[in-house]
N, C-alpha and C. Protein backbone atom coordinates (compact mmCIF):
# COMPACT_ATOMS: atom_id res chain seq x y z
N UNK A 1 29.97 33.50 -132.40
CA UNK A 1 30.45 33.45 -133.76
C UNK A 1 30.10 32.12 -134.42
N UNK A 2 30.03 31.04 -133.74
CA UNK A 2 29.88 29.73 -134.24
C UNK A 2 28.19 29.67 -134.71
N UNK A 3 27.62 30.36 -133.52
CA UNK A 3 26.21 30.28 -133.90
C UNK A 3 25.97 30.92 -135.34
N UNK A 4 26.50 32.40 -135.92
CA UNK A 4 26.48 32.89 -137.40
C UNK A 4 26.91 32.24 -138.12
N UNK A 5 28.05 31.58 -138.08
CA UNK A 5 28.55 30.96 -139.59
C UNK A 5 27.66 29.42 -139.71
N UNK A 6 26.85 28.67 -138.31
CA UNK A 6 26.07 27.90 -138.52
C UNK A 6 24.30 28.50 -139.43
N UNK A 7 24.23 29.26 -138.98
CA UNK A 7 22.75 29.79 -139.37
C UNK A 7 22.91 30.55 -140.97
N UNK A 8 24.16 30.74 -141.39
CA UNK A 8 25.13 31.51 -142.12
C UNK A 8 24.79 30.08 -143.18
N UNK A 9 25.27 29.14 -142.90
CA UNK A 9 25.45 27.83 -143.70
C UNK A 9 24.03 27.43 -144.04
N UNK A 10 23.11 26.97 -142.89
CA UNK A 10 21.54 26.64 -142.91
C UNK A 10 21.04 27.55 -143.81
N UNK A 11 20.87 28.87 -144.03
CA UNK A 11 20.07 29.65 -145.10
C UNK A 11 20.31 29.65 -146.38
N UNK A 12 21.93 29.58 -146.54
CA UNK A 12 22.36 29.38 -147.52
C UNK A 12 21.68 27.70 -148.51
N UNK A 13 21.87 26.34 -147.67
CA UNK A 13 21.53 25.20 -147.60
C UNK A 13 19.83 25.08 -148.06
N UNK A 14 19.33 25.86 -147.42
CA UNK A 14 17.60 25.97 -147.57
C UNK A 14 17.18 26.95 -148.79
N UNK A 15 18.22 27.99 -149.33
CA UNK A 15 17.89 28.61 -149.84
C UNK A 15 18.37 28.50 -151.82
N UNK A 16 19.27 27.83 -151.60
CA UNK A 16 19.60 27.11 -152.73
C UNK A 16 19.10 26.58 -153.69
N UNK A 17 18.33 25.54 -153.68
CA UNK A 17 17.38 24.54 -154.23
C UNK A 17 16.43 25.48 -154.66
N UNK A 18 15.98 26.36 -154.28
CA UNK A 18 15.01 27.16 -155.37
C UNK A 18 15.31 28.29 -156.43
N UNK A 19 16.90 28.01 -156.63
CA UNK A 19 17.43 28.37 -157.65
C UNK A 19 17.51 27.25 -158.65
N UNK A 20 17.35 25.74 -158.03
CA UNK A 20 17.09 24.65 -159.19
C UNK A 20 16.14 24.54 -159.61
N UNK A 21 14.68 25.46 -159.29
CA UNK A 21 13.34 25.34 -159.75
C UNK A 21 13.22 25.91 -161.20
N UNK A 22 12.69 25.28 -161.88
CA UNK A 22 12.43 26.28 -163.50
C UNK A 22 10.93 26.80 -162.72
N UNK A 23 10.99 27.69 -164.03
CA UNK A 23 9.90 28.76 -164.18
C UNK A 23 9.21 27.79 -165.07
N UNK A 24 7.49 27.76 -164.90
CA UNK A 24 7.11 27.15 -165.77
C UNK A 24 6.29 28.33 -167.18
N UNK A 25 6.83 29.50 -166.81
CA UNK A 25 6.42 30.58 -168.45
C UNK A 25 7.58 31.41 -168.25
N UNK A 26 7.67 32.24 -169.22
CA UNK A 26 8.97 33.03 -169.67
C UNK A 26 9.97 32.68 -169.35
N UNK A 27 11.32 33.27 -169.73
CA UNK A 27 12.82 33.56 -169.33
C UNK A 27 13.38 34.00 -168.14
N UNK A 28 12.49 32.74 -167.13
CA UNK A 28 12.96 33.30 -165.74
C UNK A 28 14.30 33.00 -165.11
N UNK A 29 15.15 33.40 -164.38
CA UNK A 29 16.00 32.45 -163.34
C UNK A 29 15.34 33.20 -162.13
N UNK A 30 16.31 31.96 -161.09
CA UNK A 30 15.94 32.45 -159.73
C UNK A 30 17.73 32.85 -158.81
N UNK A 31 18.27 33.49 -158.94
CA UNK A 31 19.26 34.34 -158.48
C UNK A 31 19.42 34.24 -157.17
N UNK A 32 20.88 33.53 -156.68
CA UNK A 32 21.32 34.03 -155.28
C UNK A 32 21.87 35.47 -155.34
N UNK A 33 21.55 36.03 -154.12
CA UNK A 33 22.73 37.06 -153.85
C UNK A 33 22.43 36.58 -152.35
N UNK A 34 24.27 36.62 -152.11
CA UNK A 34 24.31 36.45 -150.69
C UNK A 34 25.49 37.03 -150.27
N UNK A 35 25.54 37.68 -149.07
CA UNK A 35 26.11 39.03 -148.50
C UNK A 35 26.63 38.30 -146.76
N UNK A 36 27.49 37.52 -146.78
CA UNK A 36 28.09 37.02 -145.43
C UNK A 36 28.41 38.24 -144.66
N UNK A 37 29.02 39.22 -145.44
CA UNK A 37 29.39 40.49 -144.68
C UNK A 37 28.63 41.09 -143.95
N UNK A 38 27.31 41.82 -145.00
CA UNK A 38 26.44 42.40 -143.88
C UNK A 38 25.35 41.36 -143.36
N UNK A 39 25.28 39.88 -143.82
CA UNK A 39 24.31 39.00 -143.82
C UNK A 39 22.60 39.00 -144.15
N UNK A 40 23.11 39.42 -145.35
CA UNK A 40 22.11 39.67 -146.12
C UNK A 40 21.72 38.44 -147.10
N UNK A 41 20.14 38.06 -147.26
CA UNK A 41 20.55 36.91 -148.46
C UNK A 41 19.42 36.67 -148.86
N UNK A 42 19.40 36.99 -150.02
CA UNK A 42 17.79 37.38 -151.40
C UNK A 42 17.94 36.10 -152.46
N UNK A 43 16.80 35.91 -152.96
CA UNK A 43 16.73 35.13 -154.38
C UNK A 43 15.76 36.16 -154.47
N UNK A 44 16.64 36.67 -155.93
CA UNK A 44 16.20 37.67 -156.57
C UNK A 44 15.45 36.98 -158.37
N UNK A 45 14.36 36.63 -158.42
CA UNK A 45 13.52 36.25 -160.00
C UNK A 45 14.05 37.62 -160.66
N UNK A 46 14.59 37.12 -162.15
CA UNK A 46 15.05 37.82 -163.19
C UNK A 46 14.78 37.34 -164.55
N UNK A 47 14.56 38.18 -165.62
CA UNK A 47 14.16 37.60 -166.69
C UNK A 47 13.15 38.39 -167.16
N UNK A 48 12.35 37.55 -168.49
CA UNK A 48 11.23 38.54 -169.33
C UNK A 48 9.97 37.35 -169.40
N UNK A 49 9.11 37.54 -169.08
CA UNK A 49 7.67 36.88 -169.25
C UNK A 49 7.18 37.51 -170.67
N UNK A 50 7.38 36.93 -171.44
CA UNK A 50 6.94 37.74 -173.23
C UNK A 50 8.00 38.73 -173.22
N UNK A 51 7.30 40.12 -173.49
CA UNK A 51 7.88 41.25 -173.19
C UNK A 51 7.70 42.42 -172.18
N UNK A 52 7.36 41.02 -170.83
CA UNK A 52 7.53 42.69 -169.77
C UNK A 52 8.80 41.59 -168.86
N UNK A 53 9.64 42.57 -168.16
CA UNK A 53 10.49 42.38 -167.80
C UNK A 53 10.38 42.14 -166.48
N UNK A 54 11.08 41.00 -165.99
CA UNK A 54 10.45 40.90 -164.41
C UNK A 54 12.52 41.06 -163.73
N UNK A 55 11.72 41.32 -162.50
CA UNK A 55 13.31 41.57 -161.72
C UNK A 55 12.26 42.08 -160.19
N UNK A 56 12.30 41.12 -159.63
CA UNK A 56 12.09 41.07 -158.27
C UNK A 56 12.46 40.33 -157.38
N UNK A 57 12.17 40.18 -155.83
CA UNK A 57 12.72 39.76 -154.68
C UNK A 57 11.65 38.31 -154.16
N UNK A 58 11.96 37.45 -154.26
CA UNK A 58 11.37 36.11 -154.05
C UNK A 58 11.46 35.96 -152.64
N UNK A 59 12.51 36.36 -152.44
CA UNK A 59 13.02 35.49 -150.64
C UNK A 59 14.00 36.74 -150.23
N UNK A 60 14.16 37.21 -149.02
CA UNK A 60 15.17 38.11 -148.42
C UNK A 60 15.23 37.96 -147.02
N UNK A 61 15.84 37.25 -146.65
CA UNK A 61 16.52 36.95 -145.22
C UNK A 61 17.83 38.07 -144.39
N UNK A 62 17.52 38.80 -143.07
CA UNK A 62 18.57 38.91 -142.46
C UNK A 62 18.83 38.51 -141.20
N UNK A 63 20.22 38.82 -141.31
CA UNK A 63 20.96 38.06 -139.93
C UNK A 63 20.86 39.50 -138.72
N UNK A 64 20.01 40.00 -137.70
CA UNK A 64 20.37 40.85 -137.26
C UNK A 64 20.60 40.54 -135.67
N UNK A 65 21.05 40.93 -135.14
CA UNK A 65 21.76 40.59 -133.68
C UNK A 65 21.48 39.53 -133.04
N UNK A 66 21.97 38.31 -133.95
CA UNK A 66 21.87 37.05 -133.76
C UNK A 66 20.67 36.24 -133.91
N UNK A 67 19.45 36.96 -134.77
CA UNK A 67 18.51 36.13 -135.17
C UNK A 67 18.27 36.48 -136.60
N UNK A 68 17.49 35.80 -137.46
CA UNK A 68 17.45 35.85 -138.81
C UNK A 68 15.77 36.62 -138.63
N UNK A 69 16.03 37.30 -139.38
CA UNK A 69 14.69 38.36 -139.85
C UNK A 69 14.03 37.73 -141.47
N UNK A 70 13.20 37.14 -141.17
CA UNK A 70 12.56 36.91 -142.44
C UNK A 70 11.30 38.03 -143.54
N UNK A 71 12.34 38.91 -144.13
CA UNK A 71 11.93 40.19 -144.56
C UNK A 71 11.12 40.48 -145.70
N UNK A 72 10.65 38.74 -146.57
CA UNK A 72 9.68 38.73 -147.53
C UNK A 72 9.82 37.23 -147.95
N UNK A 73 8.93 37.10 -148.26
CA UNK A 73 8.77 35.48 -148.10
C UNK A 73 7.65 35.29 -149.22
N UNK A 74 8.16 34.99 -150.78
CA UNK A 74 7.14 34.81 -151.51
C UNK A 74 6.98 33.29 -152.26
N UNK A 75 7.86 32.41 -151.34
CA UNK A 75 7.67 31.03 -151.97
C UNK A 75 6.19 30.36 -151.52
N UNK A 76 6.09 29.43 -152.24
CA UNK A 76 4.55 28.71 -151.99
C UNK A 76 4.54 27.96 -150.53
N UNK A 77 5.29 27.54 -149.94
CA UNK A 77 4.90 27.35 -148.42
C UNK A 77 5.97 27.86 -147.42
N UNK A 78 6.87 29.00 -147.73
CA UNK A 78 7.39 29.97 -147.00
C UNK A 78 8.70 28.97 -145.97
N UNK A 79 9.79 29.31 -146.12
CA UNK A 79 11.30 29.11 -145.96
C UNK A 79 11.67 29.18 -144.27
N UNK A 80 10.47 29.79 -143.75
CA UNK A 80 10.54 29.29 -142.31
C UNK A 80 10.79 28.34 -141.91
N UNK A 81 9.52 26.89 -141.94
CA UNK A 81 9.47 26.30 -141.47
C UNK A 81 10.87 25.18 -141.82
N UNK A 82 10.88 25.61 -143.13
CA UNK A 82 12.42 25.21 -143.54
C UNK A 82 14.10 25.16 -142.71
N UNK A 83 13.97 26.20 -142.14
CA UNK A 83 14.98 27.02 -141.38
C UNK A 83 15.09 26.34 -139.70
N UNK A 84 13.45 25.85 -139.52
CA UNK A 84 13.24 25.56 -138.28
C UNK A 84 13.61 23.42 -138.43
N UNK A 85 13.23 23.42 -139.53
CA UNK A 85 13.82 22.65 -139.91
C UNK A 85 15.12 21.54 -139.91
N UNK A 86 16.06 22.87 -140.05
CA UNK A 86 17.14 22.44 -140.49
C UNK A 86 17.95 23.21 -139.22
N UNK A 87 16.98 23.44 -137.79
CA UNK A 87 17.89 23.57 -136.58
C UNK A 87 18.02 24.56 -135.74
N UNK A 88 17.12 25.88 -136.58
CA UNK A 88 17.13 27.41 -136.48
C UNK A 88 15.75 27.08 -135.29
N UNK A 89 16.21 27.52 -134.17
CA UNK A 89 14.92 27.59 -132.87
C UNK A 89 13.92 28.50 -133.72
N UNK A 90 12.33 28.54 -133.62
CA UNK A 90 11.46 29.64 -133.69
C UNK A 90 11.98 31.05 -132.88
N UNK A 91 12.45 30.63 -131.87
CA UNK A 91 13.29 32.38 -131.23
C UNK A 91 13.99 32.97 -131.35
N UNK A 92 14.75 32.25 -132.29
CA UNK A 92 15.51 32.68 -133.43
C UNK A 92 15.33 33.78 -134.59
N UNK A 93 14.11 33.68 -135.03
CA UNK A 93 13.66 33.41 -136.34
C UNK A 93 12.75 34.76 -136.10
N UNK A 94 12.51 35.95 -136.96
CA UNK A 94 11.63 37.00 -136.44
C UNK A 94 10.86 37.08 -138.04
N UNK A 95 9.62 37.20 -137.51
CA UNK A 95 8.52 37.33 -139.03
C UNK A 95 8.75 39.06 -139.80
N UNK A 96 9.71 39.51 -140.22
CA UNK A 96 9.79 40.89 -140.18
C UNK A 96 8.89 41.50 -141.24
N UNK A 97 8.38 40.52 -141.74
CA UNK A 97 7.13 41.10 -142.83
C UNK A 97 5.87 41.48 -142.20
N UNK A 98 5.66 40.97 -141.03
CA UNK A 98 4.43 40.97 -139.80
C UNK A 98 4.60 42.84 -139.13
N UNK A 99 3.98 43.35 -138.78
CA UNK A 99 3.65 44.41 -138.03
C UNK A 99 4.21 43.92 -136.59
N UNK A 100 4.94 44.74 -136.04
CA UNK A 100 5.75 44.29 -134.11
C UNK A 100 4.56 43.94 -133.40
N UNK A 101 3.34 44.36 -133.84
CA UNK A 101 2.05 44.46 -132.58
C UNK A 101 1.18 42.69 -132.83
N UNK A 102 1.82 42.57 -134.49
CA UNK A 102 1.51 40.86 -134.53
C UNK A 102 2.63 39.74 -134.42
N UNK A 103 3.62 40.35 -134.09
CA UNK A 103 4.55 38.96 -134.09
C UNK A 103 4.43 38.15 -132.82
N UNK A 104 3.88 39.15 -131.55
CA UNK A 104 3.52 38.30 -130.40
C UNK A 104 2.66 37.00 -130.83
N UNK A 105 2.29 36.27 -131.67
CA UNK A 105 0.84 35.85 -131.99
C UNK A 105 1.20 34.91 -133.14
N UNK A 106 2.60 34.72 -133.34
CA UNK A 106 2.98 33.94 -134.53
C UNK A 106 3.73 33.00 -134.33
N UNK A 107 4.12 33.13 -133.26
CA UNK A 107 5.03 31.73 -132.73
C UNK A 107 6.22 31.76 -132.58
N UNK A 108 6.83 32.75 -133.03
CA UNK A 108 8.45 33.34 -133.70
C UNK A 108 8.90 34.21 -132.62
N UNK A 109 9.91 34.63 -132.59
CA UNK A 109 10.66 35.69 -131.91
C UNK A 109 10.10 37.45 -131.81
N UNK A 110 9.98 37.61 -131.00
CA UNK A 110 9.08 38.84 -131.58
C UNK A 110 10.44 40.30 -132.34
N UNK A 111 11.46 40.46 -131.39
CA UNK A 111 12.66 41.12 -132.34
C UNK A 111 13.69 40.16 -131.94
């Protein structure tokens, strides 16, 4: 339990600060949602570029049987190394955007 509410805190901590980033065109924000319950945790981009409307998923992290699944990763040098960073082992850490037959090959946890 100590290990979740630590890794619980770290994503949260790493994931923050790119809600202080501006957009440099349109009416963007960058949106936490974070889900301690099922341990779920997105920065979701919202807003209008002119007039088309944007609302998508920047970052989506989960917590699943004690390792964090990194489930889309669209920042410019990716929230991993961040995570590893700030204490989270690589075996920890599973590339879940990767295919199972490439995560052997990435350095990370494979599930």
């Amino acid at each position: 339990m100590e290990k979740l509410s630590k890794y619980r805190k770290i994503i949260q901590l790493v994931l923050l600060p790119y809600t202080e980033i501006p957009y440099s065109h349109g009416d963007l924000i960058c949106k936490p949602i974070f889900d301690e319950i099922h341990d779920s945790y997105l920065l979701m981009t919202l807003g209008w570029d002119r007039k088309t409307r944007v609302h998508g998923c920047l970052v989506h992290l989960d917590i699943i049987n004690g390792k964090i699944w990194v489930q889309r990763d669209e920042t410019e040098d990716g929230v991993t190394h961040e995570l590893v960073a700030a204490g989270i082992p690589p075996s920890d850490i599973v590339l879940g955007f990767h295919p199972a037959d490439v995560r052997p090959y990435t350095g990370y946890a494979i599930a």
